[in-house]
PDB file of N, CA and C in Angstrom:
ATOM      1  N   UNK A   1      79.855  94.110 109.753  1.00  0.00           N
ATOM      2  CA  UNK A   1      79.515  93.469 108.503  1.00  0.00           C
ATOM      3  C   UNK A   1      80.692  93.579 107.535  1.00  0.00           C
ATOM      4  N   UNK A   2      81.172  92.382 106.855  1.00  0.00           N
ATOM      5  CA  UNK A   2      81.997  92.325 105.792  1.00  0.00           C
ATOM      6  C   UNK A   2      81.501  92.468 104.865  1.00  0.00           C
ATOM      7  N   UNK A   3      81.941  93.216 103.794  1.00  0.00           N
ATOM      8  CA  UNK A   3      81.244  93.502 102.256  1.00  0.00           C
ATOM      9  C   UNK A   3      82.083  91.918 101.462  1.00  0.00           C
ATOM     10  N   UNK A   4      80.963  91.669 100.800  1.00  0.00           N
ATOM     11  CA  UNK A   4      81.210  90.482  99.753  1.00  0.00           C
ATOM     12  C   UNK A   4      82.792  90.433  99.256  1.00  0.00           C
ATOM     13  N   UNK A   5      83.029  91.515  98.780  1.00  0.00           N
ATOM     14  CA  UNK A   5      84.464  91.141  98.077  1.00  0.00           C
ATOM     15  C   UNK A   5      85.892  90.962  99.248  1.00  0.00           C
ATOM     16  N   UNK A   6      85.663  91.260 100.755  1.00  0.00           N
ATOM     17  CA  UNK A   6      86.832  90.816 101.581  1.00  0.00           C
ATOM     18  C   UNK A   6      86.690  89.505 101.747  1.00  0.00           C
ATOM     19  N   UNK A   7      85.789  88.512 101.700  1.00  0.00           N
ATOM     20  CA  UNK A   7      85.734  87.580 102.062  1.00  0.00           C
ATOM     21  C   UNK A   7      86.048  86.541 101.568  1.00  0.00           C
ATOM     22  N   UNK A   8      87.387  85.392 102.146  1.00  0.00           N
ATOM     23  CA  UNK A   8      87.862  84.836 101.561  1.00  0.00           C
ATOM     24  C   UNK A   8      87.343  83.030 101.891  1.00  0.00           C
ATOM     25  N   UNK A   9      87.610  82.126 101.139  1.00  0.00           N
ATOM     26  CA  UNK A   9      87.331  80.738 101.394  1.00  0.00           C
ATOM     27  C   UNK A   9      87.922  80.324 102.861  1.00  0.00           C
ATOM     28  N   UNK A  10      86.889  79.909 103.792  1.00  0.00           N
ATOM     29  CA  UNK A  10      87.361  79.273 104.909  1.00  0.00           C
ATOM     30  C   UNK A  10      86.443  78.408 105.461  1.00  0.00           C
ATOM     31  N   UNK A  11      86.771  77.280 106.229  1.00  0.00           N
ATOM     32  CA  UNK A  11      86.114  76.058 106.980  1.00  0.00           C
ATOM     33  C   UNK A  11      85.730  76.564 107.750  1.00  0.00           C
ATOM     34  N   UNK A  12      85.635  77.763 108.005  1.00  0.00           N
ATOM     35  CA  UNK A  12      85.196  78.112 109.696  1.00  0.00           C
ATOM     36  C   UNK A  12      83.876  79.026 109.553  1.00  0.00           C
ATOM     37  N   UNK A  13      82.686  78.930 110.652  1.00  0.00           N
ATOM     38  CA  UNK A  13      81.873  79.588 110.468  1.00  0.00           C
ATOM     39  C   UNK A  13      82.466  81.169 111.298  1.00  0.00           C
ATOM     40  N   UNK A  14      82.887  82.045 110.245  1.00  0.00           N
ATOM     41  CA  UNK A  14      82.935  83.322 110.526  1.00  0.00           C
ATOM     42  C   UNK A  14      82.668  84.678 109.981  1.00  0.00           C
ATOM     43  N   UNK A  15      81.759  84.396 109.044  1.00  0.00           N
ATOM     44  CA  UNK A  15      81.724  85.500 107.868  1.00  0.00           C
ATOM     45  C   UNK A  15      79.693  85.954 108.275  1.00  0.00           C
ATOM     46  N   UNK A  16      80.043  87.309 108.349  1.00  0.00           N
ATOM     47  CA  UNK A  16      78.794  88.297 108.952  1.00  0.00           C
ATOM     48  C   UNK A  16      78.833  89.202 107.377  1.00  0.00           C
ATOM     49  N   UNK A  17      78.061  89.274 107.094  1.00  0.00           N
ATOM     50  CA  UNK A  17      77.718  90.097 105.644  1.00  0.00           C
ATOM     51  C   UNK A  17      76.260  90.681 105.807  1.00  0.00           C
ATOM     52  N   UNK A  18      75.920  91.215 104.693  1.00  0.00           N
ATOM     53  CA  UNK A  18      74.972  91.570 104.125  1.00  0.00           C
ATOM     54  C   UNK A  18      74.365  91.667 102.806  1.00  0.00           C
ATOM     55  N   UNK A  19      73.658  91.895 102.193  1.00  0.00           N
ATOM     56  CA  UNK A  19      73.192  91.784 100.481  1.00  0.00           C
ATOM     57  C   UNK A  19      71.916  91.628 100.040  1.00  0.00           C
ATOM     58  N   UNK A  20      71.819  91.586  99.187  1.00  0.00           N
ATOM     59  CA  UNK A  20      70.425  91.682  98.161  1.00  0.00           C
ATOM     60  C   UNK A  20      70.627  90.369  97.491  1.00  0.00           C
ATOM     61  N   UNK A  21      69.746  89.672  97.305  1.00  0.00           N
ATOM     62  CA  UNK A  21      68.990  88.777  96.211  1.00  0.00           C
ATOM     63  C   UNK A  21      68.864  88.965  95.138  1.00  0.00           C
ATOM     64  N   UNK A  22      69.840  88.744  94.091  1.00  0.00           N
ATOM     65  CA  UNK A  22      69.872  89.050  92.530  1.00  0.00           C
ATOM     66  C   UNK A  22      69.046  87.924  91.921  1.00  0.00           C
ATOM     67  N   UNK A  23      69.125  86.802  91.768  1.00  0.00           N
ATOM     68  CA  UNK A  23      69.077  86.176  90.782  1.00  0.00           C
ATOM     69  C   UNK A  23      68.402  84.610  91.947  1.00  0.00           C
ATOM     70  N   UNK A  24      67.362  83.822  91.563  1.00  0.00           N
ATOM     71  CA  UNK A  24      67.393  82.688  92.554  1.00  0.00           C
ATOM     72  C   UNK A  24      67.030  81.598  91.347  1.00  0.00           C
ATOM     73  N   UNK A  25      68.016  80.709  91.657  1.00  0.00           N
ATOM     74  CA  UNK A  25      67.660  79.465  90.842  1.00  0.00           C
ATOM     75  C   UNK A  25      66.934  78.467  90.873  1.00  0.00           C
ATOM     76  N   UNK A  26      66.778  77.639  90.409  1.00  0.00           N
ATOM     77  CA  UNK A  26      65.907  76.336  90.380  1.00  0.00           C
ATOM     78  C   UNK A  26      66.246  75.673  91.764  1.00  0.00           C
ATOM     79  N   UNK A  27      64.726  75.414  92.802  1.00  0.00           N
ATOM     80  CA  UNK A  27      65.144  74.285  94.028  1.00  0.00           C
ATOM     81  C   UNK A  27      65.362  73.009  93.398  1.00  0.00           C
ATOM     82  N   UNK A  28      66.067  72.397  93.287  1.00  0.00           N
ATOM     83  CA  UNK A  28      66.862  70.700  93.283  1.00  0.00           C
ATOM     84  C   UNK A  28      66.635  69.984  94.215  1.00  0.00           C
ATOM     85  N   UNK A  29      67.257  68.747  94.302  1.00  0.00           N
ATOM     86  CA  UNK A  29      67.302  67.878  95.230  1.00  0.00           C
ATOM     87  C   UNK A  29      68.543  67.352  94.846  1.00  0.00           C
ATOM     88  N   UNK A  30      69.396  67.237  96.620  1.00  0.00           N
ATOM     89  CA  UNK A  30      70.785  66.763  96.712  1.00  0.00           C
ATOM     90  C   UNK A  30      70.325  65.514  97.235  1.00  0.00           C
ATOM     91  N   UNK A  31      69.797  64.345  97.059  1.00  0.00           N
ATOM     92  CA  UNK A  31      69.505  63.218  97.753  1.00  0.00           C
ATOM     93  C   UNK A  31      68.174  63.522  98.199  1.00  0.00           C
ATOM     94  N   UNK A  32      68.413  63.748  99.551  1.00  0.00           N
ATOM     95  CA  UNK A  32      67.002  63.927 100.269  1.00  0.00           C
ATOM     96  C   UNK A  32      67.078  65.581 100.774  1.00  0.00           C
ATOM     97  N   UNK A  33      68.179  66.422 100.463  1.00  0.00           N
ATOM     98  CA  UNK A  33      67.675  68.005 100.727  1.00  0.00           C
ATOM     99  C   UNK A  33      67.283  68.608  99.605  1.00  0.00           C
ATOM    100  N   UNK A  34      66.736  69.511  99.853  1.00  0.00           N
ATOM    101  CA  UNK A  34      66.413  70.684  98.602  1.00  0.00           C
ATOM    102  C   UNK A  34      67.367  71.395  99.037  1.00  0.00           C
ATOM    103  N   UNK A  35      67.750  71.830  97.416  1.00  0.00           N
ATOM    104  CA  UNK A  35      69.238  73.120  97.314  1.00  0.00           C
ATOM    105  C   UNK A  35      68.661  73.819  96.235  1.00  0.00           C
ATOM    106  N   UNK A  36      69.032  75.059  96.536  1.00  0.00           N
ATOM    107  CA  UNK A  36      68.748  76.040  95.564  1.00  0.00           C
ATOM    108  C   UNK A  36      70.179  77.344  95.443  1.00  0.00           C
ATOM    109  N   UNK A  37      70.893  77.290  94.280  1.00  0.00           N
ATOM    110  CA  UNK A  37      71.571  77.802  94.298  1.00  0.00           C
ATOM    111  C   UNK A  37      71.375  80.030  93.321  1.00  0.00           C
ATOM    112  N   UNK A  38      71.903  80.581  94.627  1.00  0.00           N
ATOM    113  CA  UNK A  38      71.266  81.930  94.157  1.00  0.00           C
ATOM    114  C   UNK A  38      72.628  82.998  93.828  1.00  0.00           C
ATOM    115  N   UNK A  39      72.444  83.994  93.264  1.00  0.00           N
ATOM    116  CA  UNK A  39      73.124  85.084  93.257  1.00  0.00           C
ATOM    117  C   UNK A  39      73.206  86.418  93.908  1.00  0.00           C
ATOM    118  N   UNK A  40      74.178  86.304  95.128  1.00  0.00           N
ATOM    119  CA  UNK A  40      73.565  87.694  95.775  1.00  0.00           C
ATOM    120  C   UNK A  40      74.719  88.591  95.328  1.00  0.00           C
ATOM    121  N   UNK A  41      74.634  89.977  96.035  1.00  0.00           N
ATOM    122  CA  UNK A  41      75.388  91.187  95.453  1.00  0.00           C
ATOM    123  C   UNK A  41      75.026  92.119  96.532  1.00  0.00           C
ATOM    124  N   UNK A  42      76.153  92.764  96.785  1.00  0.00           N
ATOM    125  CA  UNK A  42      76.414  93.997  97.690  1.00  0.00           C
ATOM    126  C   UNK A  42      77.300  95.203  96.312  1.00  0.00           C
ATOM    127  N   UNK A  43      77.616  96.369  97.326  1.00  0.00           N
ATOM    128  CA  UNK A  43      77.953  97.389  96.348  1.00  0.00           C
ATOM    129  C   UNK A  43      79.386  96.979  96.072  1.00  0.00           C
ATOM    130  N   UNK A  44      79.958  95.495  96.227  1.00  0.00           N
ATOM    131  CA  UNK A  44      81.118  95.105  96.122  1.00  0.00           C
ATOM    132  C   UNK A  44      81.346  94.421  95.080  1.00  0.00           C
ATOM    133  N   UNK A  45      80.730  93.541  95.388  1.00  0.00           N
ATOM    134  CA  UNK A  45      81.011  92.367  94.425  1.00  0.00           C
ATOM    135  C   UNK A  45      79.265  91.168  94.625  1.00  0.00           C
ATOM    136  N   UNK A  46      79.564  90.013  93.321  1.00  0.00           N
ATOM    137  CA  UNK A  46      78.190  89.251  93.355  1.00  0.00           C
ATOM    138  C   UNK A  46      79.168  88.092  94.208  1.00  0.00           C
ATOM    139  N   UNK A  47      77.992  87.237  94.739  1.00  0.00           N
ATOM    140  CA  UNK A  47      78.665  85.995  95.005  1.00  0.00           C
ATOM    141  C   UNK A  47      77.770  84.763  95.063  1.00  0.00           C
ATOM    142  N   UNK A  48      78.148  83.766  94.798  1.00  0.00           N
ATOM    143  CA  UNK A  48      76.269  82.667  94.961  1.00  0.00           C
ATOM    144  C   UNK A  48      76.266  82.296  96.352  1.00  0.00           C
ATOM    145  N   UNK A  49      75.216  82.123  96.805  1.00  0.00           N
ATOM    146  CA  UNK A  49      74.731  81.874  97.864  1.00  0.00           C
ATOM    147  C   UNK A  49      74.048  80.504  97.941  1.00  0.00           C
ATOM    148  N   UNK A  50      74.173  79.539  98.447  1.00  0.00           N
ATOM    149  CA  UNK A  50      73.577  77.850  98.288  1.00  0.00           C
ATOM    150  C   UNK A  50      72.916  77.961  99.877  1.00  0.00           C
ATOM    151  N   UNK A  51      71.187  77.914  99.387  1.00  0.00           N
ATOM    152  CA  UNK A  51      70.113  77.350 100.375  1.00  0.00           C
ATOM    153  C   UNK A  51      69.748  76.448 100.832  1.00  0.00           C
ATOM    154  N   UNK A  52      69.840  75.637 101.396  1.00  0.00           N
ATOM    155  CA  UNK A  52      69.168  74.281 102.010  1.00  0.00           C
ATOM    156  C   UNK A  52      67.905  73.781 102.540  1.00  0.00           C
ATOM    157  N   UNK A  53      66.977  73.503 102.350  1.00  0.00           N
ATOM    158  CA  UNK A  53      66.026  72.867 102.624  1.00  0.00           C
ATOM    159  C   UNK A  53      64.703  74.291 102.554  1.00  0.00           C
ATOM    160  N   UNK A  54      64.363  74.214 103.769  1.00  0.00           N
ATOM    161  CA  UNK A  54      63.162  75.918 103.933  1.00  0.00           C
ATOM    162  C   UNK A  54      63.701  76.572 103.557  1.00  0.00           C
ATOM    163  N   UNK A  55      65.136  76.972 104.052  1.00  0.00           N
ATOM    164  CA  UNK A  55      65.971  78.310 103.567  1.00  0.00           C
ATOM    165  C   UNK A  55      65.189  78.824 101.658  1.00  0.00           C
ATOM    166  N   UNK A  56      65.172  77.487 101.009  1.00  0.00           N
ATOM    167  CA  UNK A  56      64.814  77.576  99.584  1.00  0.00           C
ATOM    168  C   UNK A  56      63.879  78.426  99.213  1.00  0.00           C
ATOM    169  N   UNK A  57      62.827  78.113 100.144  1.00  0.00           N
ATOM    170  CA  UNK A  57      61.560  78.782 100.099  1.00  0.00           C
ATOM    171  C   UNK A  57      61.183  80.156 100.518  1.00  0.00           C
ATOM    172  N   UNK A  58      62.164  80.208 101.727  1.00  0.00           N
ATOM    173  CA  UNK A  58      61.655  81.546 102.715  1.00  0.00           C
ATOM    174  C   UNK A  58      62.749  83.118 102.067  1.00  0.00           C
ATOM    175  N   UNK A  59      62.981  82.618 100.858  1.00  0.00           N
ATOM    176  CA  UNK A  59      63.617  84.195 100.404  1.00  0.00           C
ATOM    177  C   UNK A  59      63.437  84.037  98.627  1.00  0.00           C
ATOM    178  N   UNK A  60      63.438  85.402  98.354  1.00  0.00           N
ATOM    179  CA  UNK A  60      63.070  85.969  96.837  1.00  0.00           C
ATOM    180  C   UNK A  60      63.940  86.955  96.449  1.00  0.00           C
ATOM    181  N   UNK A  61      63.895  87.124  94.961  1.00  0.00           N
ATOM    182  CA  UNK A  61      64.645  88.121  94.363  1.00  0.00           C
ATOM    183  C   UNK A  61      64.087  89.500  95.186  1.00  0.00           C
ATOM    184  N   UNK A  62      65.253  90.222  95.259  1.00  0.00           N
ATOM    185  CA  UNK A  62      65.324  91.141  95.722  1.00  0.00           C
ATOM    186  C   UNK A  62      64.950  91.221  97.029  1.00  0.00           C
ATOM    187  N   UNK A  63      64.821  90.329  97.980  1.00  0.00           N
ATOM    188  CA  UNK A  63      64.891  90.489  99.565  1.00  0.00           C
ATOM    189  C   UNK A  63      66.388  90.727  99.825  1.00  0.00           C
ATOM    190  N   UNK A  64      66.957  91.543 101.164  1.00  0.00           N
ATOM    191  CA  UNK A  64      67.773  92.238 101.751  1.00  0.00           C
ATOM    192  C   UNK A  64      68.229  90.692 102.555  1.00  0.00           C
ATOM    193  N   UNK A  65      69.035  90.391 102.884  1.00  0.00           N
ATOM    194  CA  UNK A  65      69.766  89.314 103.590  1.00  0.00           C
ATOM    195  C   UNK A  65      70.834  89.703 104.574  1.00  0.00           C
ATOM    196  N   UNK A  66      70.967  89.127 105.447  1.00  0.00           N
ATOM    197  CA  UNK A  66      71.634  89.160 106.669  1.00  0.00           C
ATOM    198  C   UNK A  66      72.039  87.847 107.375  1.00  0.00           C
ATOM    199  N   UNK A  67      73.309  87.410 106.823  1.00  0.00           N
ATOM    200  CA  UNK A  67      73.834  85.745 107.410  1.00  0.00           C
ATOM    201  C   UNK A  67      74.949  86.370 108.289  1.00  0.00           C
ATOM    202  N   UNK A  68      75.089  85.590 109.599  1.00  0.00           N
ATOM    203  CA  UNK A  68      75.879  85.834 110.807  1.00  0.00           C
ATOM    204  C   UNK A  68      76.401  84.013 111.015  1.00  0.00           C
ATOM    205  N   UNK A  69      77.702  84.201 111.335  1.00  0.00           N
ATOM    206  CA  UNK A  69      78.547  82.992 111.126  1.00  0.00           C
ATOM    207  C   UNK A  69      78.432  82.386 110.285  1.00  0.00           C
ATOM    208  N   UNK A  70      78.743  82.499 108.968  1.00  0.00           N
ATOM    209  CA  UNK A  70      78.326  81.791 107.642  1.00  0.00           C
ATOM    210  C   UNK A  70      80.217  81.662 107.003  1.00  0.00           C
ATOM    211  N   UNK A  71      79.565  80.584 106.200  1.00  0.00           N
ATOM    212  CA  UNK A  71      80.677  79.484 105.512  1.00  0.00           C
ATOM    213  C   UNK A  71      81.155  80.306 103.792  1.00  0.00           C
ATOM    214  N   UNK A  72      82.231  80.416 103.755  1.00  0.00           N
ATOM    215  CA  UNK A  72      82.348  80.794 101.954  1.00  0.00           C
ATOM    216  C   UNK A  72      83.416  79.788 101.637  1.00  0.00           C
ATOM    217  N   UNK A  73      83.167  78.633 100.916  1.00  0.00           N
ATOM    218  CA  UNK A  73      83.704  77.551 100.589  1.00  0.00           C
ATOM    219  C   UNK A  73      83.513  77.234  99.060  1.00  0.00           C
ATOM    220  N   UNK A  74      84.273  76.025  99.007  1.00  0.00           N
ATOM    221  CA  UNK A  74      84.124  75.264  97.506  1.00  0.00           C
ATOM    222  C   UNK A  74      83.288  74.272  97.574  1.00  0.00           C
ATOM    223  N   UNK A  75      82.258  74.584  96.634  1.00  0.00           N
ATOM    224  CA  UNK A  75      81.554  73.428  96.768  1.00  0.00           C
ATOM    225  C   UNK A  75      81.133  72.970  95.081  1.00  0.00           C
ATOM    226  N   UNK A  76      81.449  71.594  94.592  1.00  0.00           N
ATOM    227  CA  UNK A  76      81.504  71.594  93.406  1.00  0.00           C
ATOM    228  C   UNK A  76      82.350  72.295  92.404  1.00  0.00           C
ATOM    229  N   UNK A  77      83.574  72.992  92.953  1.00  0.00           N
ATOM    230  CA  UNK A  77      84.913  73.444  92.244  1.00  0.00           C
ATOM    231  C   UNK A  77      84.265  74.871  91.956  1.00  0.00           C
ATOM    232  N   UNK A  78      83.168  75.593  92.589  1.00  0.00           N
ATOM    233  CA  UNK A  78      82.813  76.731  92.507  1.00  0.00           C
ATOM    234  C   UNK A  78      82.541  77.207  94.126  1.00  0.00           C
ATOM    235  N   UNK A  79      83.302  78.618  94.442  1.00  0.00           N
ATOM    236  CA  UNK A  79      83.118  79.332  95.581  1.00  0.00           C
ATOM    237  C   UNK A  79      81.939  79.527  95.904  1.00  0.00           C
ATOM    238  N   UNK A  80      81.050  79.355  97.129  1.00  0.00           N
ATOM    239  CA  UNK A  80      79.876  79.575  97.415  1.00  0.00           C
ATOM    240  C   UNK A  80      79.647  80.056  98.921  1.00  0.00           C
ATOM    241  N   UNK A  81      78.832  80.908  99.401  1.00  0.00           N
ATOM    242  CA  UNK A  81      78.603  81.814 100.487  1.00  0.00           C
ATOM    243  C   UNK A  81      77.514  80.331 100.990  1.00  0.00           C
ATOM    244  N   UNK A  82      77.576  80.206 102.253  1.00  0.00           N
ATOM    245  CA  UNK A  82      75.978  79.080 102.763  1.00  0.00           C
ATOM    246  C   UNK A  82      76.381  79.737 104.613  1.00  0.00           C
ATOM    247  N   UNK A  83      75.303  79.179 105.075  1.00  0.00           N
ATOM    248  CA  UNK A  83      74.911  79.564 106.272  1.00  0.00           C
ATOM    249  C   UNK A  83      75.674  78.068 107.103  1.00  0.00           C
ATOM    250  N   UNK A  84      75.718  77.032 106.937  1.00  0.00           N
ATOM    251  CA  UNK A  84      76.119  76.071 107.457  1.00  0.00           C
ATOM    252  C   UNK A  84      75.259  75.754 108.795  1.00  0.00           C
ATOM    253  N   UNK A  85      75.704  74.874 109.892  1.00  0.00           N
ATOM    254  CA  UNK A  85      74.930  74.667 110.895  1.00  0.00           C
ATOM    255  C   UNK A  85      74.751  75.371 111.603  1.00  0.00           C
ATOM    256  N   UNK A  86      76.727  76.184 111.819  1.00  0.00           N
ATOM    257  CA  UNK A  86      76.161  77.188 113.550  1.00  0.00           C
ATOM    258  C   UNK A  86      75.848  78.215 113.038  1.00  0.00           C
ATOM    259  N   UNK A  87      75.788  78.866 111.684  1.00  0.00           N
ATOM    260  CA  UNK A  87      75.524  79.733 111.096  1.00  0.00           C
ATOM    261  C   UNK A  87      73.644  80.494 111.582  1.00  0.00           C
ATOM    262  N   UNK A  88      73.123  81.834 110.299  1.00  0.00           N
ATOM    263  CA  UNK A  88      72.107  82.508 111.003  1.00  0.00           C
ATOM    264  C   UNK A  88      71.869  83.022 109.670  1.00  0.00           C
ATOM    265  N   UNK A  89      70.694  82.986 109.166  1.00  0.00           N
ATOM    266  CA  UNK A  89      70.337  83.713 108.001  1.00  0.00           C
ATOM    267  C   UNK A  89      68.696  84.464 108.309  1.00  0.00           C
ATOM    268  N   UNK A  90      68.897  85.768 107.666  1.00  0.00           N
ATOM    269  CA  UNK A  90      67.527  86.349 107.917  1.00  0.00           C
ATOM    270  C   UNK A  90      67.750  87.564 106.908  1.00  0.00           C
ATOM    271  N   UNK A  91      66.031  87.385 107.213  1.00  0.00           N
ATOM    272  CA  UNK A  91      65.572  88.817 105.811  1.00  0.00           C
ATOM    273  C   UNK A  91      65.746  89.688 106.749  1.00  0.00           C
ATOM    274  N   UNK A  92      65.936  90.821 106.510  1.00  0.00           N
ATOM    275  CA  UNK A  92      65.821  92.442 106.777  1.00  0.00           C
ATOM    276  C   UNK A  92      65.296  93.474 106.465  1.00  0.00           C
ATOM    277  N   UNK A  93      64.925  93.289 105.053  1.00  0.00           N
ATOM    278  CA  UNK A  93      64.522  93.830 104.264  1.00  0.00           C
ATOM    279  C   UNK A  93      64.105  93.982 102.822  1.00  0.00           C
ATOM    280  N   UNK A  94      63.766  94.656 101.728  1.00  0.00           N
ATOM    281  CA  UNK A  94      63.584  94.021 100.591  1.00  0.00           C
ATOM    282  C   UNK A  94      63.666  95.534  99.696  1.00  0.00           C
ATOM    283  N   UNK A  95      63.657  95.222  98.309  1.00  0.00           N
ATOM    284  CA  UNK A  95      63.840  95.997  97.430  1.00  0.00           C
ATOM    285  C   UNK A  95      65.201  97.138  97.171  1.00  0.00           C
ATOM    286  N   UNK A  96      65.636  97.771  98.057  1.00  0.00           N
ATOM    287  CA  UNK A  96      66.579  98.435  97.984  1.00  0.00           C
ATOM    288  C   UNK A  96      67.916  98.570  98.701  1.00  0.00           C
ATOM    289  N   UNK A  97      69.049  98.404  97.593  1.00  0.00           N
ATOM    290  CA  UNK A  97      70.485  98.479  98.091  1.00  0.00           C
ATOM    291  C   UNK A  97      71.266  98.694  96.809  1.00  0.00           C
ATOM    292  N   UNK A  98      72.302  99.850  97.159  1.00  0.00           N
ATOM    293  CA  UNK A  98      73.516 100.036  96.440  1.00  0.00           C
ATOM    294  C   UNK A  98      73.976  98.412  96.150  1.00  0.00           C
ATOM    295  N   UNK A  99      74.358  97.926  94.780  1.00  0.00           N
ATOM    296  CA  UNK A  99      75.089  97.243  94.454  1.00  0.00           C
ATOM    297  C   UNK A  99      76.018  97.079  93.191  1.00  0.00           C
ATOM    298  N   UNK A 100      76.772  96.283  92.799  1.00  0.00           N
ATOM    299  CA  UNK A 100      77.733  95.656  91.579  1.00  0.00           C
ATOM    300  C   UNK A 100      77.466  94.722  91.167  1.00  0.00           C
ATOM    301  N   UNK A 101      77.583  94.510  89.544  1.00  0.00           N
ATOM    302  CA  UNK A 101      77.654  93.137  88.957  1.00  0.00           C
ATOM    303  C   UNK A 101      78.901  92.684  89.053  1.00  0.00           C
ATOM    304  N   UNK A 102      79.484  93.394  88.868  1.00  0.00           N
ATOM    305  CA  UNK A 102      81.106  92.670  88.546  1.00  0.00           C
ATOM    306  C   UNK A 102      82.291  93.271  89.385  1.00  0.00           C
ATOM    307  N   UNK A 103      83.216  92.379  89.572  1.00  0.00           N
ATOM    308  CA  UNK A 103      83.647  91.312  89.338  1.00  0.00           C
ATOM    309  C   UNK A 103      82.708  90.582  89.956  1.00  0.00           C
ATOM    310  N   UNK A 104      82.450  88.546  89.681  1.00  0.00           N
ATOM    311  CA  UNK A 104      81.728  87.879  90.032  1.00  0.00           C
ATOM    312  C   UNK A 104      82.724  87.121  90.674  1.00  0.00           C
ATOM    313  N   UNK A 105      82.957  86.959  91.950  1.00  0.00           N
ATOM    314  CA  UNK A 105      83.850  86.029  92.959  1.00  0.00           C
ATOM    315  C   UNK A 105      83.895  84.453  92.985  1.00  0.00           C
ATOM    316  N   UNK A 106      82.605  84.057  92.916  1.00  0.00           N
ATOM    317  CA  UNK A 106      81.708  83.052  92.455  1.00  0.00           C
ATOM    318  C   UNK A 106      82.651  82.295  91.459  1.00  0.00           C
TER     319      UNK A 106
END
């Protein structure tokens, strides 16, 4: 597992992390998906996290997260953590983890 703050912008699905659910925003609509853009945080650093469709639904503040081959890109001129296609997102757990507010990478 990479902690939030090594992880740098890349096209490639390769980023294995972990984190907590700070903050979850309003589900939207990008056309025809639902997006919901969130704030997660490890004892490193915060970073947003962008959900797609169920993903929106199936996690809450303060659930424990676990994405395997996941994307940290620009999207909208702001850095964002997403699971992408070949990517893997899952709960683990909930309520408790060492973390940081700041710096915000994001």
């Amino acid at each position: 597992m990479v902690p939030l703050e090594a992880i740098v912008p890349t096209a490639q699905n390769n980023i294995n992390t972990q984190f907590i659910l700070l903050e979850k925003g309003k589900t939207t609509w990008d056309g025809q998906n639902r997006m919901c853009l969130t704030l997660v945080v490890d004892k490193t650093t915060p970073v947003h996290l962008q959900l797609w469709g169920e993903e929106c639904e199936a996690f809450e503040a303060e659930d424990i997260i676990r994405i395997e081959n996941g994307i940290f890109s620009y999207n909208n001129n702001n850095l964002v953590l997403r699971v992408g296609k070949r990517g893997r997102i899952e709960k683990v757990g909930e309520f408790t983890m060492e973390f940081v507010e700041t710096p915000n990478l994001s």
